[in-house]
N, C-alpha and C. Protein backbone atom coordinates (compact mmCIF):
# COMPACT_ATOMS: atom_id res chain seq x y z
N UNK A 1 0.84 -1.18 0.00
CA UNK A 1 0.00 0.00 0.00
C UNK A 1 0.89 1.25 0.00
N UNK A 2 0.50 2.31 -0.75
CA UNK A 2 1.22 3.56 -0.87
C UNK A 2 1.29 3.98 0.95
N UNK A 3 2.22 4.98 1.05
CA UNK A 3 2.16 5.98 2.13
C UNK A 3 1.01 6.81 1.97
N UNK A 4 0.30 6.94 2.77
CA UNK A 4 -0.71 8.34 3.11
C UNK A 4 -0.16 9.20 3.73
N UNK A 5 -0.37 10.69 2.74
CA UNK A 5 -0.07 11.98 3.52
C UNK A 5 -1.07 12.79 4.07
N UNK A 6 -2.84 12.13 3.55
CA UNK A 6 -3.42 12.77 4.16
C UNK A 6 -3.63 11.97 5.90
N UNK A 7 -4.76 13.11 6.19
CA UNK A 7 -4.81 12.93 7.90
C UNK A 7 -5.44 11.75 8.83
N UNK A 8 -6.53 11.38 7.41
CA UNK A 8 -7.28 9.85 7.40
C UNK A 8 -7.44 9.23 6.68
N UNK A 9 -6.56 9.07 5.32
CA UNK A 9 -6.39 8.33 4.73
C UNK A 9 -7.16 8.51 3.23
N UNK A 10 -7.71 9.76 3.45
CA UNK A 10 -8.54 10.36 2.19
C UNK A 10 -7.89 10.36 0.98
N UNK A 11 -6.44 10.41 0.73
CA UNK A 11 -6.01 10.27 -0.80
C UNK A 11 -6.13 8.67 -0.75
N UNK A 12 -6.23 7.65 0.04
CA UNK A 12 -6.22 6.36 -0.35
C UNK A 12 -7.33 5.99 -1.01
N UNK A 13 -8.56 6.42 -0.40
CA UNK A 13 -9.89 6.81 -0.42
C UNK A 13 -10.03 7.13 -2.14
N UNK A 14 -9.52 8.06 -2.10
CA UNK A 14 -9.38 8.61 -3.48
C UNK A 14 -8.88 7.78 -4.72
N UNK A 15 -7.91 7.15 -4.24
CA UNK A 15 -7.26 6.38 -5.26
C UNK A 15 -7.83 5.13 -5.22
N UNK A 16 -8.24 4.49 -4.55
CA UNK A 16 -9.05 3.17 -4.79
C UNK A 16 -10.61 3.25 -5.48
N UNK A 17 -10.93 4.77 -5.39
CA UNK A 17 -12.17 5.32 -5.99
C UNK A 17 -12.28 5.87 -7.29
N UNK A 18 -11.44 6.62 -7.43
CA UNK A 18 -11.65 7.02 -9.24
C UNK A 18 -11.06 6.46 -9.95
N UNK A 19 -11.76 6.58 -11.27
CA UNK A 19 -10.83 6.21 -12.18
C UNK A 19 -11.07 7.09 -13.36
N UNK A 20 -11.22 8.69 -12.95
CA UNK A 20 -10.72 9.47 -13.38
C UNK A 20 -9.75 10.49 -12.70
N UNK A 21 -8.60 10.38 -12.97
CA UNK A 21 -7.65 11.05 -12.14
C UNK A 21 -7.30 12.27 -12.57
N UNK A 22 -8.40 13.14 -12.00
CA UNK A 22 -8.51 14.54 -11.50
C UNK A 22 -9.01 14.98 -10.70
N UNK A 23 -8.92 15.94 -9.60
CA UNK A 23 -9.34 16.40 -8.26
C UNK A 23 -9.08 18.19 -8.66
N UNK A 24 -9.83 18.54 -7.56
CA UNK A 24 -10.26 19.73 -7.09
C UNK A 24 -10.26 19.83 -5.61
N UNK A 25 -9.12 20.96 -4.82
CA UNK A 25 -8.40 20.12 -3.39
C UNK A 25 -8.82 21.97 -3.26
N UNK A 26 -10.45 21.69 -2.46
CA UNK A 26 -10.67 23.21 -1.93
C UNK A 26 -9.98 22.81 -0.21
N UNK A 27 -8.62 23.87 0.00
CA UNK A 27 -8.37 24.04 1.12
C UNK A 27 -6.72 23.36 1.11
N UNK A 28 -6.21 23.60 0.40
CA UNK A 28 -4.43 23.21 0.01
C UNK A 28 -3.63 23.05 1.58
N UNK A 29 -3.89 24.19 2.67
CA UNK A 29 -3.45 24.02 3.35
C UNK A 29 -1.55 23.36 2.90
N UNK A 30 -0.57 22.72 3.93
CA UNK A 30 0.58 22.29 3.46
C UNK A 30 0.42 21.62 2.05
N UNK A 31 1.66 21.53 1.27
CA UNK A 31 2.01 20.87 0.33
C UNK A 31 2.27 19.29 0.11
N UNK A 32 2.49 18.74 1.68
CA UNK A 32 2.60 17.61 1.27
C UNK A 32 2.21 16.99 3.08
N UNK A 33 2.70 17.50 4.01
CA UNK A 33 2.24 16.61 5.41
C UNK A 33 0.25 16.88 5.12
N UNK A 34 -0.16 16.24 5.66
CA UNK A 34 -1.80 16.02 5.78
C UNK A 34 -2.52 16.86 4.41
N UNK A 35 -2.05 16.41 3.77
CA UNK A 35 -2.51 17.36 2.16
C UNK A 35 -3.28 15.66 1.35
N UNK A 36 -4.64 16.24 0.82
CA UNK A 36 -5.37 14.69 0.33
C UNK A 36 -5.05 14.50 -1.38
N UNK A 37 -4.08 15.74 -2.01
CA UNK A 37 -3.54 15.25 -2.74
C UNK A 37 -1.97 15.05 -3.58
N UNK A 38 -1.58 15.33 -2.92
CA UNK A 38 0.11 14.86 -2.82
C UNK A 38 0.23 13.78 -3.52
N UNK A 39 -0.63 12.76 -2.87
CA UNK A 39 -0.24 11.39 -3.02
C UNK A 39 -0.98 10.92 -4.43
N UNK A 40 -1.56 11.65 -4.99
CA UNK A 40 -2.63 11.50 -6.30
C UNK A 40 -1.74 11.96 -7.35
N UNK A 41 -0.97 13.16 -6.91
CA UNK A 41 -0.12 13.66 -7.82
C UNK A 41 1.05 13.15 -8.43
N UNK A 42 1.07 12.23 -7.26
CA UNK A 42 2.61 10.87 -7.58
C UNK A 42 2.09 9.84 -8.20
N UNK A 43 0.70 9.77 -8.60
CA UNK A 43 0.34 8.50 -9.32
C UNK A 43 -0.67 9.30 -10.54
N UNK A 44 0.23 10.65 -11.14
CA UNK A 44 -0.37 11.19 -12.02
C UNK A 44 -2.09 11.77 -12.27
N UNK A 45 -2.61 11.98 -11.11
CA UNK A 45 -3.46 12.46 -11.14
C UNK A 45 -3.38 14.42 -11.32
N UNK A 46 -4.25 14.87 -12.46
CA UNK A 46 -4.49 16.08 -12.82
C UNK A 46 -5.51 17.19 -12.34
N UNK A 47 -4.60 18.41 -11.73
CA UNK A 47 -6.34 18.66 -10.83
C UNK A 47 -5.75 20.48 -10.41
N UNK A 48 -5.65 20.64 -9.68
CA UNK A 48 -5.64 22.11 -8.71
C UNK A 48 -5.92 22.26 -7.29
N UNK A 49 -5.30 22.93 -6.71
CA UNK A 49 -5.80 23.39 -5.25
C UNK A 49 -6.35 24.89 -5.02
N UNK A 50 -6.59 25.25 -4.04
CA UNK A 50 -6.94 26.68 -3.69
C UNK A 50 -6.51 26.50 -2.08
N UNK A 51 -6.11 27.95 -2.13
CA UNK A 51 -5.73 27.66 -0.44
C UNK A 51 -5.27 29.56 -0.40
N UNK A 52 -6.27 30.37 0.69
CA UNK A 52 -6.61 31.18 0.47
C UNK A 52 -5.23 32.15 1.86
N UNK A 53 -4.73 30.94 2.50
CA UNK A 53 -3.98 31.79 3.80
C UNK A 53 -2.25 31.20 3.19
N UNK A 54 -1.90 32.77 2.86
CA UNK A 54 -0.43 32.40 1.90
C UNK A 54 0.63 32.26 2.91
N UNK A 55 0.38 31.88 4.51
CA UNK A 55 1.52 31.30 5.38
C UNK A 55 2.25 29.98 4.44
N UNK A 56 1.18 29.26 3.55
CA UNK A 56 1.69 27.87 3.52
C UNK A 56 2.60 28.52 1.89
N UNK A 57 2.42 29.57 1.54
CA UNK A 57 3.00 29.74 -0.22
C UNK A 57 4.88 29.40 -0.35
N UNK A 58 5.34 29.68 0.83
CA UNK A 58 6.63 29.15 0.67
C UNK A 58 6.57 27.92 0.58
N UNK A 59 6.29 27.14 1.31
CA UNK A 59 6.14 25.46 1.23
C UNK A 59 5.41 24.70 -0.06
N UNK A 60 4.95 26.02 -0.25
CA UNK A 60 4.04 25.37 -1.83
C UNK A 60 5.09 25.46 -2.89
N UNK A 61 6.01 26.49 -2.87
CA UNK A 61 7.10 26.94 -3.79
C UNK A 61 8.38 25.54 -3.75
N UNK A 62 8.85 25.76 -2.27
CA UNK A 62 9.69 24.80 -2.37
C UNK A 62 9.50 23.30 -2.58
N UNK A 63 8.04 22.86 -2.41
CA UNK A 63 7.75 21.53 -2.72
C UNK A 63 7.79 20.92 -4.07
N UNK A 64 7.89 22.15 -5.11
CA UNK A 64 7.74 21.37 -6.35
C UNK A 64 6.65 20.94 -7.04
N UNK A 65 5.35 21.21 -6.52
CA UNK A 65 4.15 20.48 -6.61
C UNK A 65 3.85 20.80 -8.48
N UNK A 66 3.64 19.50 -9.40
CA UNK A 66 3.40 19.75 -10.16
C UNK A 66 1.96 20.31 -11.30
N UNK A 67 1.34 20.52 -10.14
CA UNK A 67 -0.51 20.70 -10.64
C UNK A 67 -0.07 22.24 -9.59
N UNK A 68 -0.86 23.02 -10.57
CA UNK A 68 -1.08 24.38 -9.88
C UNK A 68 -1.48 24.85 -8.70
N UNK A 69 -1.71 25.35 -7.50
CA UNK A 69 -2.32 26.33 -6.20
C UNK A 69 -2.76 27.32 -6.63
N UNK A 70 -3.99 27.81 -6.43
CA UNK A 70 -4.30 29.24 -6.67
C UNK A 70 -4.37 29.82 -5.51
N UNK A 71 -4.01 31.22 -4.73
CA UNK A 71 -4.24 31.78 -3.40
C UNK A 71 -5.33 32.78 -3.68
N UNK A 72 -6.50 31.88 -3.45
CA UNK A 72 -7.92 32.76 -3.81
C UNK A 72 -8.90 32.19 -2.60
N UNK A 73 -9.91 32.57 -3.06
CA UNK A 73 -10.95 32.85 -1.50
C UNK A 73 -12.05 31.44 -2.35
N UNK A 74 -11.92 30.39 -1.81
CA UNK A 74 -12.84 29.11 -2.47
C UNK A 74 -14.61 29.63 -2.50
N UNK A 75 -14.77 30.49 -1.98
CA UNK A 75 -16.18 30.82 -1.83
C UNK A 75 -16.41 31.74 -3.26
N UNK A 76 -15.98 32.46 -3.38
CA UNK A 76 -16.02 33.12 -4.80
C UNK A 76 -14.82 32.67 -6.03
N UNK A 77 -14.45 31.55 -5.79
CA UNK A 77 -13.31 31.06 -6.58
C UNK A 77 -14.73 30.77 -8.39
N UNK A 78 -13.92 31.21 -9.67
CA UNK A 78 -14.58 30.21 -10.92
C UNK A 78 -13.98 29.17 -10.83
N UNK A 79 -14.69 28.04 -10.23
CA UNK A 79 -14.44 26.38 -10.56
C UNK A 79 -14.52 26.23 -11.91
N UNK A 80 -15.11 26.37 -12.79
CA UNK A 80 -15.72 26.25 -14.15
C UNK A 80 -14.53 26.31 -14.71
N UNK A 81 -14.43 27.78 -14.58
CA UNK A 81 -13.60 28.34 -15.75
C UNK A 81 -11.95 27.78 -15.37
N UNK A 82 -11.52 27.90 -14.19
CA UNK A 82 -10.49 27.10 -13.88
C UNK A 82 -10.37 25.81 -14.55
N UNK A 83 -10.85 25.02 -14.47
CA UNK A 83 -11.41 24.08 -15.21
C UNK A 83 -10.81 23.92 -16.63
N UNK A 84 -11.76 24.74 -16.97
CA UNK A 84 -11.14 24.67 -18.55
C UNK A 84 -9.84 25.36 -18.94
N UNK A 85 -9.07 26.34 -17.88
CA UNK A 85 -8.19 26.96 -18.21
C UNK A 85 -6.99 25.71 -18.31
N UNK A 86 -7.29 24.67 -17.51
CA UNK A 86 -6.04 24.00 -17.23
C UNK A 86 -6.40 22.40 -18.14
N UNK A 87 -7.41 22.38 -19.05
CA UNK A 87 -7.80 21.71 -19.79
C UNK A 87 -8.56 20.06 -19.34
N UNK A 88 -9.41 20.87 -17.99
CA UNK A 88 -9.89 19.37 -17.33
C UNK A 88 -11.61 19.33 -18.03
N UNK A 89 -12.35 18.97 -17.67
CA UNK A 89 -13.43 18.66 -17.73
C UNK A 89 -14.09 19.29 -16.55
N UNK A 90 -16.17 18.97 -16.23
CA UNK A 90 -15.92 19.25 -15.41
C UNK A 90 -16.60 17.80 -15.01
N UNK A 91 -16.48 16.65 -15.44
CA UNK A 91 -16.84 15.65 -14.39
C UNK A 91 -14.77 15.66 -14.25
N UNK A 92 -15.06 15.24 -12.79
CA UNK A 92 -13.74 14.90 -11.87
C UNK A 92 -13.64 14.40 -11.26
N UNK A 93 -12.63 13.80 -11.07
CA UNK A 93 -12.77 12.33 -10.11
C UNK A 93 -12.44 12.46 -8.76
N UNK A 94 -12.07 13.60 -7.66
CA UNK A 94 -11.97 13.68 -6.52
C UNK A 94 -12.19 14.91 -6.00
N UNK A 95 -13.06 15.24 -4.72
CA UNK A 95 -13.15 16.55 -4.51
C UNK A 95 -12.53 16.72 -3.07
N UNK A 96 -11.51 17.00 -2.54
CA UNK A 96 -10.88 17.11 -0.79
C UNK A 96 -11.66 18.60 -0.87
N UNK A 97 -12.67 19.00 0.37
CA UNK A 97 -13.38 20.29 0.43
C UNK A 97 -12.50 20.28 2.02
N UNK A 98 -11.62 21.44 2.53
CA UNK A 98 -11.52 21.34 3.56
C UNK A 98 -11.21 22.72 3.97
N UNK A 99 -12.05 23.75 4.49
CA UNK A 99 -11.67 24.81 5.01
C UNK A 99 -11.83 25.72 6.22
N UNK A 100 -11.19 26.65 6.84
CA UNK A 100 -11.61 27.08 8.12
C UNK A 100 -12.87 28.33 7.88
N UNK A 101 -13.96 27.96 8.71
CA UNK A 101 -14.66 26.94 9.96
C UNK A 101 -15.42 26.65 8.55
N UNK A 102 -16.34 25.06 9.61
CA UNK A 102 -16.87 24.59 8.87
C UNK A 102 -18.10 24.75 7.72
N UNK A 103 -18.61 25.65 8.38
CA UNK A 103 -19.26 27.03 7.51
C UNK A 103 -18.52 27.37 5.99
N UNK A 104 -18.22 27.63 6.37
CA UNK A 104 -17.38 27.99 4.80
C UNK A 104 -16.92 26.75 3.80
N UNK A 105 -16.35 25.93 4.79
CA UNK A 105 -16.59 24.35 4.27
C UNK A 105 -17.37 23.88 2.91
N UNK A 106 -18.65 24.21 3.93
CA UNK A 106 -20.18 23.68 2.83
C UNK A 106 -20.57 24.53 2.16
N UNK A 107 -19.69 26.19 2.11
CA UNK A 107 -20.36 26.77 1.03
C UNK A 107 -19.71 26.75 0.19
N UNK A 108 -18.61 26.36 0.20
CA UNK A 108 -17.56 26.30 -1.51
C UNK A 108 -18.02 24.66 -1.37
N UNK A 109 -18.42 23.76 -0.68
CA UNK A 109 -18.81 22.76 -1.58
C UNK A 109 -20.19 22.85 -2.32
N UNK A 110 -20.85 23.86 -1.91
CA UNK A 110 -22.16 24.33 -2.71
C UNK A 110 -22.01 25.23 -3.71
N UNK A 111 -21.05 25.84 -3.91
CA UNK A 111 -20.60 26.76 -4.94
C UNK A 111 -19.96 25.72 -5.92
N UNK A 112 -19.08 25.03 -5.26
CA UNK A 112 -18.18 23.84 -7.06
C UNK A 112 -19.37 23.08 -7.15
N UNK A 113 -20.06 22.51 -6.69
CA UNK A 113 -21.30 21.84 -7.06
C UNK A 113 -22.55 22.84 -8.25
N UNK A 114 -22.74 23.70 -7.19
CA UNK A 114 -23.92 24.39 -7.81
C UNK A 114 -23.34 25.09 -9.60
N UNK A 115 -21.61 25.26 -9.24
CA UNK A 115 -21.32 25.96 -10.87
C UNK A 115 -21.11 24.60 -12.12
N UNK A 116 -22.03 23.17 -11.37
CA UNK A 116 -21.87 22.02 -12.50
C UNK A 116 -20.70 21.42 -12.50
N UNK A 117 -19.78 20.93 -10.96
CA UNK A 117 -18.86 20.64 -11.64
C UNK A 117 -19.59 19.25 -11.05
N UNK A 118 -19.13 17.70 -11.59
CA UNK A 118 -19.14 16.25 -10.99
C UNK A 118 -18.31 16.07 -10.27
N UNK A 119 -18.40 15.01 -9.19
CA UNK A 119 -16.75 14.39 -8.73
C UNK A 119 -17.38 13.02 -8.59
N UNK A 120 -16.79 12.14 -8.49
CA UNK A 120 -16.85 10.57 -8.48
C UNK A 120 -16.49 10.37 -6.76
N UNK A 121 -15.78 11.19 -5.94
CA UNK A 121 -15.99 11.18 -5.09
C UNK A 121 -15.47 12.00 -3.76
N UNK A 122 -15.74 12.54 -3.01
CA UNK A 122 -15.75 13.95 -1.80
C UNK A 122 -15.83 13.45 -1.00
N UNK A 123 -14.26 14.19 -0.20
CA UNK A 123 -14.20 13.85 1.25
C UNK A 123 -14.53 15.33 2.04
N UNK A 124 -15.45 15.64 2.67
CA UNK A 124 -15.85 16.69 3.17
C UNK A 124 -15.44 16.36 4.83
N UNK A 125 -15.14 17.70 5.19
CA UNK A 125 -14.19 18.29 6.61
C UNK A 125 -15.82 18.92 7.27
N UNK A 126 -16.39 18.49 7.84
CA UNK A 126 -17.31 19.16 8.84
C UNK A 126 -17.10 19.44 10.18
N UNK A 127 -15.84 18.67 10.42
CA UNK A 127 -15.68 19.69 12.18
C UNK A 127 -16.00 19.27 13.41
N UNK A 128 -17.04 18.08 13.25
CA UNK A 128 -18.31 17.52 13.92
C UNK A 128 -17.27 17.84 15.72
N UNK A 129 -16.46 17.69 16.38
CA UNK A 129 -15.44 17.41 17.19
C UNK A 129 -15.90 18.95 17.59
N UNK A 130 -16.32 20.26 16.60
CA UNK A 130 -15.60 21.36 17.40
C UNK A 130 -16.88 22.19 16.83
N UNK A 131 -18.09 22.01 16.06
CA UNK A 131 -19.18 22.24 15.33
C UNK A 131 -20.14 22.61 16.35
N UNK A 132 -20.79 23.47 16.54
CA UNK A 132 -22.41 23.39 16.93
C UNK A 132 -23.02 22.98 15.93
N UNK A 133 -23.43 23.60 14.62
CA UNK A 133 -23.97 23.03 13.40
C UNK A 133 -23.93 21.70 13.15
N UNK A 134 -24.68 20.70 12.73
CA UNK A 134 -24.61 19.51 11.66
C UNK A 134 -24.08 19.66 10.82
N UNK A 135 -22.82 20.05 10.02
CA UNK A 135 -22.47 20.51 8.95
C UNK A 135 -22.61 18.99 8.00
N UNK A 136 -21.78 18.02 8.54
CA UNK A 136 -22.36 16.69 8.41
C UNK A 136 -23.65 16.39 7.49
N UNK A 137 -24.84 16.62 8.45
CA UNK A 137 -26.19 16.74 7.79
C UNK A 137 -26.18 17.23 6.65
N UNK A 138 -25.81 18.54 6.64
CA UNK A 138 -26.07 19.68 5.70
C UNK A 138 -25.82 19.02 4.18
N UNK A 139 -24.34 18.42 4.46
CA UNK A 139 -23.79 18.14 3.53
C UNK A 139 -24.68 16.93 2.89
N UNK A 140 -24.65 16.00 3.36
CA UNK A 140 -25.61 15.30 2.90
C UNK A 140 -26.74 15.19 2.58
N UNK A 141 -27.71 15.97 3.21
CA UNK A 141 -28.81 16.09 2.80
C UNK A 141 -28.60 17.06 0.84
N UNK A 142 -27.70 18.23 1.11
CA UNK A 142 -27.12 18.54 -0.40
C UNK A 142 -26.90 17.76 -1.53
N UNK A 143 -26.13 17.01 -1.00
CA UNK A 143 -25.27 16.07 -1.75
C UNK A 143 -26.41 15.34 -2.56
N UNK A 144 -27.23 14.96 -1.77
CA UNK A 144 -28.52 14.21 -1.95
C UNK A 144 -29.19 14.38 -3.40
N UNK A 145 -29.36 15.40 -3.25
CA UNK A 145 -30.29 16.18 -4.82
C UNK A 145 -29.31 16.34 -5.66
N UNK A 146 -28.34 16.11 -5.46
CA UNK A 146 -27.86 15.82 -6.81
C UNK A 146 -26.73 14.85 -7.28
N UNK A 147 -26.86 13.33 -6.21
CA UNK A 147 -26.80 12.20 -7.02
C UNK A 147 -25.64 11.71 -6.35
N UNK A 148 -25.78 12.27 -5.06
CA UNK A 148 -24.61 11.19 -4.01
C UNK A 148 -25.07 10.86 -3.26
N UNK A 149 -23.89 9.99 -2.68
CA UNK A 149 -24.96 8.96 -1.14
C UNK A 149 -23.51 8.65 -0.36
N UNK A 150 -23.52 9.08 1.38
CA UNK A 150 -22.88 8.48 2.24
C UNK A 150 -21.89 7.40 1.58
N UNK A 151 -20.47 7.10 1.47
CA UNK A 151 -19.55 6.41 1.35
C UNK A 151 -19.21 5.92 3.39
N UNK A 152 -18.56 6.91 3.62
CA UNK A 152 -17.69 6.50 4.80
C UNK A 152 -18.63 7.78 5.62
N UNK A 153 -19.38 7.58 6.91
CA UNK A 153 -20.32 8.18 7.79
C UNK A 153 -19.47 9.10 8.71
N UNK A 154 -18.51 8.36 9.42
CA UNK A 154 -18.04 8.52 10.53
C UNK A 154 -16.70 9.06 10.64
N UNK A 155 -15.50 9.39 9.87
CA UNK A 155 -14.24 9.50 9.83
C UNK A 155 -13.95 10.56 11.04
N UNK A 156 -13.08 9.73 11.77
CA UNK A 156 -12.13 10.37 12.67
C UNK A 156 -10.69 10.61 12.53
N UNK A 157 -9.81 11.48 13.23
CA UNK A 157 -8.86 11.77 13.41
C UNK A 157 -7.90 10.80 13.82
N UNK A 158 -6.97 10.51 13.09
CA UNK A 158 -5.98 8.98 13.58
C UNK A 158 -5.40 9.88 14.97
N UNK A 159 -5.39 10.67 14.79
CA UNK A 159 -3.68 11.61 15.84
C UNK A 159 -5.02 11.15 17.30
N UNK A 160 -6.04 11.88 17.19
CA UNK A 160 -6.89 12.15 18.77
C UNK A 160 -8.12 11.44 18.57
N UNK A 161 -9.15 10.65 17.64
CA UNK A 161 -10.15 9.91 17.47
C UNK A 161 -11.18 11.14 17.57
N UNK A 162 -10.97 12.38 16.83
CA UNK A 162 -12.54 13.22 16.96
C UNK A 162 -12.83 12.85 15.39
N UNK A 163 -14.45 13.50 15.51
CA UNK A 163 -15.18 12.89 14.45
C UNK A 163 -15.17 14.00 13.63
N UNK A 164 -14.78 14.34 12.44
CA UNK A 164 -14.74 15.74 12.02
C UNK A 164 -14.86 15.46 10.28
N UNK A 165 -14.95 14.25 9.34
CA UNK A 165 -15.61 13.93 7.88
C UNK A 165 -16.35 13.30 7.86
N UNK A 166 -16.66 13.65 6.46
CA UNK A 166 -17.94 12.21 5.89
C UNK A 166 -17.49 12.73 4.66
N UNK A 167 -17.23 11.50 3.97
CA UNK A 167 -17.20 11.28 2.69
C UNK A 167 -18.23 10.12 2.27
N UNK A 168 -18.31 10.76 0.22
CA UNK A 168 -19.54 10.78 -0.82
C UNK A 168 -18.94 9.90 -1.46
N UNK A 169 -19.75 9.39 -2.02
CA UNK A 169 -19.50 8.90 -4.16
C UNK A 169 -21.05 8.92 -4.61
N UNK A 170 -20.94 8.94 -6.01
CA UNK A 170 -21.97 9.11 -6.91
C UNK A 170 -22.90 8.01 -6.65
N UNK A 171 -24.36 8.18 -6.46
CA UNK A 171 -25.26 7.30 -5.75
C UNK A 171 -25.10 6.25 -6.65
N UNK A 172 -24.22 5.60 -8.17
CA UNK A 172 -24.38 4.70 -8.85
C UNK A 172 -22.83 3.29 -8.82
N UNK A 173 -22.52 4.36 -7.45
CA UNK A 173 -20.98 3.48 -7.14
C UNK A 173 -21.53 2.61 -6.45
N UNK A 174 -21.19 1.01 -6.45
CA UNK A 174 -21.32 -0.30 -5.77
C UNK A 174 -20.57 0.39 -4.10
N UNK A 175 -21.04 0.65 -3.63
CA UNK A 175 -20.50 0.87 -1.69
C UNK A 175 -21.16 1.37 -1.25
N UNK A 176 -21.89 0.44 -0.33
CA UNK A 176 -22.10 0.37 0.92
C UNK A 176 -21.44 1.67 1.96
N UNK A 177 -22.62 2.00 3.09
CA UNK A 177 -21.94 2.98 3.53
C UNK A 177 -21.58 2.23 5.06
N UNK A 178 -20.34 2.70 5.35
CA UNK A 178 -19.58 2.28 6.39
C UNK A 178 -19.28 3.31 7.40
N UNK A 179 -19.05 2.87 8.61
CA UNK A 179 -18.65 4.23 9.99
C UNK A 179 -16.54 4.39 10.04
């Protein structure tokens, strides 16, 4: 099995799930420690990040990363047009949504959704550990109307066991949803 650099194992997630290898990584955060696509990028997957707090832009520089970062605000980011600038499509095969607070989270995953893009499958950051909100819910009940279903319910934190994802796939993927 590859090394995982993300935090729960979400690029593995990823890679045993698409088999179109391109992602859309709202929330770049580091370049390569707990980042969900690092490890996609070493097995040629084509895609972009956004990551809006430029503490991490040196580490993005010196890492080498060969798929672009944009330092833009994911809530008003063009998914679309990004998209086509860098010659992807917009069905895509992975979406890492992860940003501070969880609020903001679910609205750039309602914004790359709502501007038409697909993903085959989304690991969404809800917080649940540090949340008043259901963001959790939110997400799913969203997700819902337009053609996903619960993958993994429950994802916790390897480092401390809090409950803070839930990841999707397209309601026509063979899986069962698991905690």
């Amino acid at each position: 099995m590859d090394k995982s650099y993300s935090q729960s194992y979400q690029d593995i997630f990823a890679l045993a799930t698409c088999k179109n290898k391109t992602y859309i990584e709202i929330g770049g955060n580091r370049p390569k420690k707990w980042n969900n696509t690092f490890l996609l990028e070493q097995h040629g997957f084509k895609g972009f990040s956004i990551e809006r707090n430029l503490k991490w832009q040196k580490q993005w520089t010196e890492a080498g990363r060969s798929n672009p970062i944009y330092w833009d605000n994911a809530l008003t980011f063009d998914y679309f047009k990004t998209l086509q600038d860098n010659g992807l499509s917009k069905n895509v095969g992975y979406l890492s949504c992860d940003i501070e607070p969880a609020k903001n989270t679910f609205n750039a995953l309602k914004k790359v959704i709502q501007d038409g893009v697909e993903f085959e499958c989304i690991t969404f950051e809800d917080d649940r550990y540090n949340e008043s909100e259901p963001y959790n819910t939110y997400a799913t009940d969203f997700l819902k109307d337009y053609g996903y279903k619960v993958a993994v319910k429950d994802v916790y934190t390897l480092d401390n066991k809090q409950l803070f994802e839930t990841w999707f796939v397209k309601n026509d993927y063979d899986i069962k949803e698991t905690s």
